[in-house]
N, C-alpha and C. Protein backbone atom coordinates (compact mmCIF):
# COMPACT_ATOMS: atom_id res chain seq x y z
N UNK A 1 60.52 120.02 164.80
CA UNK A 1 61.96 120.02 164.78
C UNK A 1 62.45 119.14 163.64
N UNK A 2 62.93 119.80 163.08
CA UNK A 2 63.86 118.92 162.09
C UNK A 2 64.95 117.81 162.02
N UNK A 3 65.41 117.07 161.77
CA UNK A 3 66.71 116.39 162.38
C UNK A 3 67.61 117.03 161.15
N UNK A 4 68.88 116.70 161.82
CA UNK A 4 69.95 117.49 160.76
C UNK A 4 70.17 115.93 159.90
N UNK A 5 70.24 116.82 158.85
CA UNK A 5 70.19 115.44 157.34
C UNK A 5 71.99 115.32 156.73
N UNK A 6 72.98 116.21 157.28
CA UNK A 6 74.05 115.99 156.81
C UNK A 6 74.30 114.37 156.99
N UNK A 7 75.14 113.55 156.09
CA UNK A 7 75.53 112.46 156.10
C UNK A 7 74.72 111.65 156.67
N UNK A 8 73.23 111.68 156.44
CA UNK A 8 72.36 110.86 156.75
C UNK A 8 71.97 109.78 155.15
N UNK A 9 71.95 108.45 156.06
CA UNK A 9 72.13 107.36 154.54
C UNK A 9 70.74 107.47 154.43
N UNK A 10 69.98 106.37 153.70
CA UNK A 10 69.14 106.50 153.01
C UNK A 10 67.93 105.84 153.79
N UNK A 11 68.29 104.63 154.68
CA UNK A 11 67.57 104.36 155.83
C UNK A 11 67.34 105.53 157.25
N UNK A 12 68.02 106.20 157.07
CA UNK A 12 67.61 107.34 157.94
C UNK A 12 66.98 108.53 157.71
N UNK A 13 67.15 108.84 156.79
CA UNK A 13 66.25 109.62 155.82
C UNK A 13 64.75 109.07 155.57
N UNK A 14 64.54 107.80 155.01
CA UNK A 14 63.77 107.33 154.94
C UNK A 14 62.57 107.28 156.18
N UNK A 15 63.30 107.03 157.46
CA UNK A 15 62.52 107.19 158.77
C UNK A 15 61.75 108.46 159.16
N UNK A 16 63.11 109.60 158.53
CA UNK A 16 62.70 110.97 158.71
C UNK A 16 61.66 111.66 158.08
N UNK A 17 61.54 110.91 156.77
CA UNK A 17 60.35 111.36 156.00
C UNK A 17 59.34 110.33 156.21
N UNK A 18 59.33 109.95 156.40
CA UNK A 18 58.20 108.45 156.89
C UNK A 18 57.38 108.90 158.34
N UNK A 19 58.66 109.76 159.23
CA UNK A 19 57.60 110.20 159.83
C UNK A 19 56.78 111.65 159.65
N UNK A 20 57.76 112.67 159.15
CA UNK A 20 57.16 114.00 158.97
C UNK A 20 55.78 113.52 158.52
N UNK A 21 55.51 112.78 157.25
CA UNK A 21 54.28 112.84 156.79
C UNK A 21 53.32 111.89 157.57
N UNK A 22 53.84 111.12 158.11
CA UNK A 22 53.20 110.32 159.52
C UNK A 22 52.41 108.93 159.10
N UNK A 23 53.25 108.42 158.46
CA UNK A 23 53.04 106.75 157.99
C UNK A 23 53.87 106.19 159.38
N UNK A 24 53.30 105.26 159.59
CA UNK A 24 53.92 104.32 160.28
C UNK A 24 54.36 103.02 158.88
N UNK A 25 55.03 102.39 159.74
CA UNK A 25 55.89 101.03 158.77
C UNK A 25 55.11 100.84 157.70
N UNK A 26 53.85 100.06 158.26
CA UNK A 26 52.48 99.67 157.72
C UNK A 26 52.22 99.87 156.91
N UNK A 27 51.78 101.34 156.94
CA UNK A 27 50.76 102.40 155.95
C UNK A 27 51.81 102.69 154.86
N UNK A 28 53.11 102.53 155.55
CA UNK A 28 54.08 102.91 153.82
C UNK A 28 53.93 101.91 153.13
N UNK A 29 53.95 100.47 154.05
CA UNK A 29 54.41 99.09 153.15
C UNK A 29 53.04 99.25 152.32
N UNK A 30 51.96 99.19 152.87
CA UNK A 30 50.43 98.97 152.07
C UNK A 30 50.33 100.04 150.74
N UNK A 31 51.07 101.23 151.13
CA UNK A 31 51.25 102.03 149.19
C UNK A 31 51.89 101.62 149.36
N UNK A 32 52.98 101.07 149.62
CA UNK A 32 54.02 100.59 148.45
C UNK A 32 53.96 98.95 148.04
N UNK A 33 52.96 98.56 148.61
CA UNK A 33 52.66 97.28 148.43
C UNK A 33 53.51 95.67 148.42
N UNK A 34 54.19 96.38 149.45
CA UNK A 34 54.85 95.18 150.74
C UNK A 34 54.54 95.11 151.89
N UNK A 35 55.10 94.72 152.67
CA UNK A 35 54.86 93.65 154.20
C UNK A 35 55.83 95.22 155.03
N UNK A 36 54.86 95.59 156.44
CA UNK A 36 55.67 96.40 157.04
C UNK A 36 57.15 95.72 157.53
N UNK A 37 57.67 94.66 157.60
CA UNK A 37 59.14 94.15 157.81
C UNK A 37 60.32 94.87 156.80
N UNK A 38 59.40 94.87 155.49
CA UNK A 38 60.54 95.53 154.41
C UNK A 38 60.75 97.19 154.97
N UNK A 39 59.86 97.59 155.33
CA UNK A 39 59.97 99.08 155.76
C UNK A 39 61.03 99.21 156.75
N UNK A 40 60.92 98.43 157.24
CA UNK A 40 61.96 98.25 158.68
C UNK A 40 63.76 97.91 158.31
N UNK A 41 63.27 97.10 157.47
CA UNK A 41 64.81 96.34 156.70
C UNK A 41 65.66 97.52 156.83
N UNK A 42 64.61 98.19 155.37
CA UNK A 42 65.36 99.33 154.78
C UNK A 42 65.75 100.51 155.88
N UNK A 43 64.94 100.84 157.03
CA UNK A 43 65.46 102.05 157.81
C UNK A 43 66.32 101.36 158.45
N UNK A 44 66.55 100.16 158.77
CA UNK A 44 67.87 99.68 159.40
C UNK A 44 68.98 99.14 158.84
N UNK A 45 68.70 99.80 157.50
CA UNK A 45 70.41 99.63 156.62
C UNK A 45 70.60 97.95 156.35
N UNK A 46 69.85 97.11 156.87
CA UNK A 46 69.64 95.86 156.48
C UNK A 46 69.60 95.25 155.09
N UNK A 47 68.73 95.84 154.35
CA UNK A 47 68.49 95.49 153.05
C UNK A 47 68.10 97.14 152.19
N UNK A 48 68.69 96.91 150.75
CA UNK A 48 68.39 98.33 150.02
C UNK A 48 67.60 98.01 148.97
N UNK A 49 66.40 98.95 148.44
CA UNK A 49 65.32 98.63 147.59
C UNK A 49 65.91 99.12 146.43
N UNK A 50 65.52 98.06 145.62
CA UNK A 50 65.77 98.28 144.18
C UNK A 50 65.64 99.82 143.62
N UNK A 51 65.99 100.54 142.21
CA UNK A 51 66.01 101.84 141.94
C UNK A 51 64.25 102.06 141.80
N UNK A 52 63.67 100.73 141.33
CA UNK A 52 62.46 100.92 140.89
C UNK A 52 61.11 101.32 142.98
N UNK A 53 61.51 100.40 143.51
CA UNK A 53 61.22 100.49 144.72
C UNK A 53 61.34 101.97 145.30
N UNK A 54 62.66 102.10 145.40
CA UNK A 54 63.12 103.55 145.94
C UNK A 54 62.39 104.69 145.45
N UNK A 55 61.85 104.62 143.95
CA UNK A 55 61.29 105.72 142.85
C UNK A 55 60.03 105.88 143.38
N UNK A 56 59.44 104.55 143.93
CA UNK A 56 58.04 104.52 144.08
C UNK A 56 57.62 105.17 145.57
N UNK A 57 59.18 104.76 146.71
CA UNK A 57 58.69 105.11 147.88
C UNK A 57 59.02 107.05 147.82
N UNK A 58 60.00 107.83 146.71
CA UNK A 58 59.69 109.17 146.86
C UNK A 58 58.68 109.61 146.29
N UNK A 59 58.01 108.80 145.39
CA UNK A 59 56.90 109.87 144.97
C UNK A 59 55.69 109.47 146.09
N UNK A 60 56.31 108.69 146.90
CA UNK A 60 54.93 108.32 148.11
C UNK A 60 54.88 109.03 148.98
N UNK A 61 56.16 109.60 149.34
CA UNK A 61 56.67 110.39 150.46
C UNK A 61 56.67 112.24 149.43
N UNK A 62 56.67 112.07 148.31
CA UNK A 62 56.79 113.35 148.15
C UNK A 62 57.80 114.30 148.60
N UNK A 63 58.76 113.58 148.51
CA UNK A 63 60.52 114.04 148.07
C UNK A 63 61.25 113.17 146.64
N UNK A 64 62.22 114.31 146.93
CA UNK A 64 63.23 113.65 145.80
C UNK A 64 63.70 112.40 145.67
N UNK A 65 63.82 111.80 144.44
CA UNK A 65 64.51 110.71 144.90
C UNK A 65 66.47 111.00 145.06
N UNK A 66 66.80 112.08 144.64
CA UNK A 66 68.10 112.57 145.16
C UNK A 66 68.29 112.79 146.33
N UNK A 67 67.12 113.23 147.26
CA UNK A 67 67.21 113.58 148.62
C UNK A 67 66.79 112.62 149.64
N UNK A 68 66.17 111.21 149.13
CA UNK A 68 66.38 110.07 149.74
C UNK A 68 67.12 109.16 149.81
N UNK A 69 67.94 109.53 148.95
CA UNK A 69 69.45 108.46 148.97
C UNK A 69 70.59 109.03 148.84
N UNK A 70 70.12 110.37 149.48
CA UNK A 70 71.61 111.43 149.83
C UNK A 70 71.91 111.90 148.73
N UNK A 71 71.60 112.21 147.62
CA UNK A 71 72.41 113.00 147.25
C UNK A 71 72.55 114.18 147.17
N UNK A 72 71.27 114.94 147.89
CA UNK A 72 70.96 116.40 148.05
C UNK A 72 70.57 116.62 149.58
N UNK A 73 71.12 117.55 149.73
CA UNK A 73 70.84 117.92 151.17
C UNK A 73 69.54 118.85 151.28
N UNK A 74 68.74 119.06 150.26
CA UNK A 74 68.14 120.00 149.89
C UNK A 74 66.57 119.32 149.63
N UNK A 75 65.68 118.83 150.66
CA UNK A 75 64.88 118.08 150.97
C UNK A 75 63.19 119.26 149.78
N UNK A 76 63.58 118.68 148.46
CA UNK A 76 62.42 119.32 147.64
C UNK A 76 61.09 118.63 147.79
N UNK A 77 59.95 119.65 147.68
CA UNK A 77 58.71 119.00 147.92
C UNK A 77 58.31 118.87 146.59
N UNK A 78 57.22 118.13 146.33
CA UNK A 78 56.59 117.71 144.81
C UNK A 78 56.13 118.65 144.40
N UNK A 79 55.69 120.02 144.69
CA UNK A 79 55.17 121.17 144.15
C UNK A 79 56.50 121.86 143.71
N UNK A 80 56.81 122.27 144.48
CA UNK A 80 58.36 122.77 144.14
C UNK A 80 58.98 122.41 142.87
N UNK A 81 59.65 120.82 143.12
CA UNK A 81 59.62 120.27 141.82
C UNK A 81 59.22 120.30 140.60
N UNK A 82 57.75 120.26 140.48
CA UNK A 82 56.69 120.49 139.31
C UNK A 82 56.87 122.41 139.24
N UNK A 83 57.12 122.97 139.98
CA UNK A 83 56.94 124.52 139.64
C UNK A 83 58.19 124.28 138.90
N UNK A 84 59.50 123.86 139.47
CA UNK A 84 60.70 124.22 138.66
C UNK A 84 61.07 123.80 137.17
N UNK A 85 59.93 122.16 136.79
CA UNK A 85 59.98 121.65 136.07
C UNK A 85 59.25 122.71 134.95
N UNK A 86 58.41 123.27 135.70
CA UNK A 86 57.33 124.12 134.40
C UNK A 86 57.97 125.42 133.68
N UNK A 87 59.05 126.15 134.62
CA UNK A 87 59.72 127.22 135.08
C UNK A 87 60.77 126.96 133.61
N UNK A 88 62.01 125.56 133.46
CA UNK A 88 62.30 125.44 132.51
C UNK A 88 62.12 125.38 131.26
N UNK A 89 60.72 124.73 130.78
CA UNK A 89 59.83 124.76 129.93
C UNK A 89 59.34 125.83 129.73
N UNK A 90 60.05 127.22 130.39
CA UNK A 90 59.07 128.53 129.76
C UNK A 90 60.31 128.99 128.36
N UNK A 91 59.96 129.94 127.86
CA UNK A 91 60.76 130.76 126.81
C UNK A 91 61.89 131.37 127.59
N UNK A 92 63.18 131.66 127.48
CA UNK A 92 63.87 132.68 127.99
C UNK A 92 63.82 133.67 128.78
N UNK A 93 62.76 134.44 127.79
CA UNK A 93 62.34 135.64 128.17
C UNK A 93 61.62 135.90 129.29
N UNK A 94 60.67 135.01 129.49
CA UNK A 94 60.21 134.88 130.67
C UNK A 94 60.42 134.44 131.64
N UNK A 95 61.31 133.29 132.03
CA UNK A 95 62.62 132.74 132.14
C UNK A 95 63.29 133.65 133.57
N UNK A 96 63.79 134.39 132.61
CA UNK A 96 64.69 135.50 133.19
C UNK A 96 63.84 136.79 133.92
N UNK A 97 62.21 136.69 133.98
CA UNK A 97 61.03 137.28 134.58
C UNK A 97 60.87 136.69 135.77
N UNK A 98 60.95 135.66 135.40
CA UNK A 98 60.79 135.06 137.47
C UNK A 98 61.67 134.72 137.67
N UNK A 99 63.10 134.60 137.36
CA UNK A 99 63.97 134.45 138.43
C UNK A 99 64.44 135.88 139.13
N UNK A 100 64.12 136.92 138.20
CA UNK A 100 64.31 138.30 139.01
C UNK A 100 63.35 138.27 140.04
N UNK A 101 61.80 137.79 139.43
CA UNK A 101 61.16 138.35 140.86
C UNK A 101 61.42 137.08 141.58
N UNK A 102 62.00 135.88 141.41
CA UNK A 102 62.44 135.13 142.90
C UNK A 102 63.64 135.71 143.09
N UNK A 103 64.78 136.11 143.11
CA UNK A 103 65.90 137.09 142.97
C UNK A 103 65.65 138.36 144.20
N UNK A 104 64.35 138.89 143.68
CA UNK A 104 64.16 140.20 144.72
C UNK A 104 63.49 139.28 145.74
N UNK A 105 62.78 138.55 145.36
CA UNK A 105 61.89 138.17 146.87
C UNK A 105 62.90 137.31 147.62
N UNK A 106 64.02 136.78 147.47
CA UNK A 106 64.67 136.14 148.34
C UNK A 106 65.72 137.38 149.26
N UNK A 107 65.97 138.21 148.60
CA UNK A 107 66.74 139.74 149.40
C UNK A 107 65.73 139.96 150.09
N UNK A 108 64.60 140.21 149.67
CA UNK A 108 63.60 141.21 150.36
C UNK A 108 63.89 140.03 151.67
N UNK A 109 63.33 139.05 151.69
CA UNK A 109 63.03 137.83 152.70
C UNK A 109 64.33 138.10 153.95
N UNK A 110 65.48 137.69 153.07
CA UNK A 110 66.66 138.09 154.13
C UNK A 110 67.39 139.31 154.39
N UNK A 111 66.11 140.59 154.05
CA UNK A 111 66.95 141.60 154.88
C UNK A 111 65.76 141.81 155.85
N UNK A 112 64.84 141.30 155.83
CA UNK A 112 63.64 141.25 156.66
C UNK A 112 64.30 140.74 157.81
N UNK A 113 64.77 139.20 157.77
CA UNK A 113 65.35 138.22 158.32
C UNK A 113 66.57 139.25 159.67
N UNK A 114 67.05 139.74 158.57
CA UNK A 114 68.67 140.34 159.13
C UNK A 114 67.85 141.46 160.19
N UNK A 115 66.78 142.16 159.49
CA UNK A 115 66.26 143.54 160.70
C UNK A 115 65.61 143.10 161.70
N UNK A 116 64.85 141.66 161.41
CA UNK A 116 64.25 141.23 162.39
C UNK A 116 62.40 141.94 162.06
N UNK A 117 62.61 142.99 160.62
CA UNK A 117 61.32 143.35 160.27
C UNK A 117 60.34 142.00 160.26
C-alpha cells in the first residue's frame, strides 16, 4: 500500500521511502554516515539536512531529490531517471521514435485498463 504523498513535507516522505526500501533509522544513518538520532530528527521535522545531505540521502534511497522535498508528486526511480537522461541525449530523430512508441504503449496500457482486457 502506498501512502498518499499529496502535501507530504520532506520528513514524511523521507519515512515513506526509508521504509519501502526497508532501512531502518540505523542502516540509513550508517550509508549516510551519521548517528541513527539524525534520521529521526529529520522524519520529525525537527531538524533539516543540508542540500548536500539531502542529495546523498536520494541517491541512497533511489528517488528524486525533487520528490523528497516535495517538489514532485511523481516519486521517479533511478532507472527511470537514467533512461530519461539517455532518451534526451539521443538525436531528434530518434527522439521522436520512442516517444511514439511510449505514446502507443501508454493508450494501448489504458484502453486495456478501461476494458478490463
Amino acid at each position: 500500500m502506498t501512502l498518499k504523498t499529496e502535501h507530504m513535507g520532506f520528513g514524511e516522505r523521507l519515512i515513506e521511502v526509508r521504509k519501502k526500501r526497508g532501512f531502518s533509522q540505523e542502516e540509513l544513518a550508517d550509508l549516510l554516515g551519521t548517528k541513527g538520532p539524525a534520521i529521526g530528527r529529520y522524519e520529525r521535522g525537527v531538524a533539516k539536512p543540508t542540500i548536500e545531505v539531502a542529495g546523498k540521502l536520494s541517491k541512497i534511497l533511489g528517488v528524486s531529490l525533487d520528490y523528497l522535498v516535495g517538489n514532485s508528486e511523481q516519486e521517479l526511480d533511478v532507472k527511470t531517471q537514467k533512461l530519461i537522461l539517455e532518451v534526451q541525449n539521443l538525436p531528434q530523430e530518434i527522439k521522436e521514435k520512442v516517444f511514439y512508441f511510449i505514446d502507443i504503449s501508454i493508450k494501448d496500457f489504458k484502453t486495456r485498463q478501461a476494458y478490463g482486457a
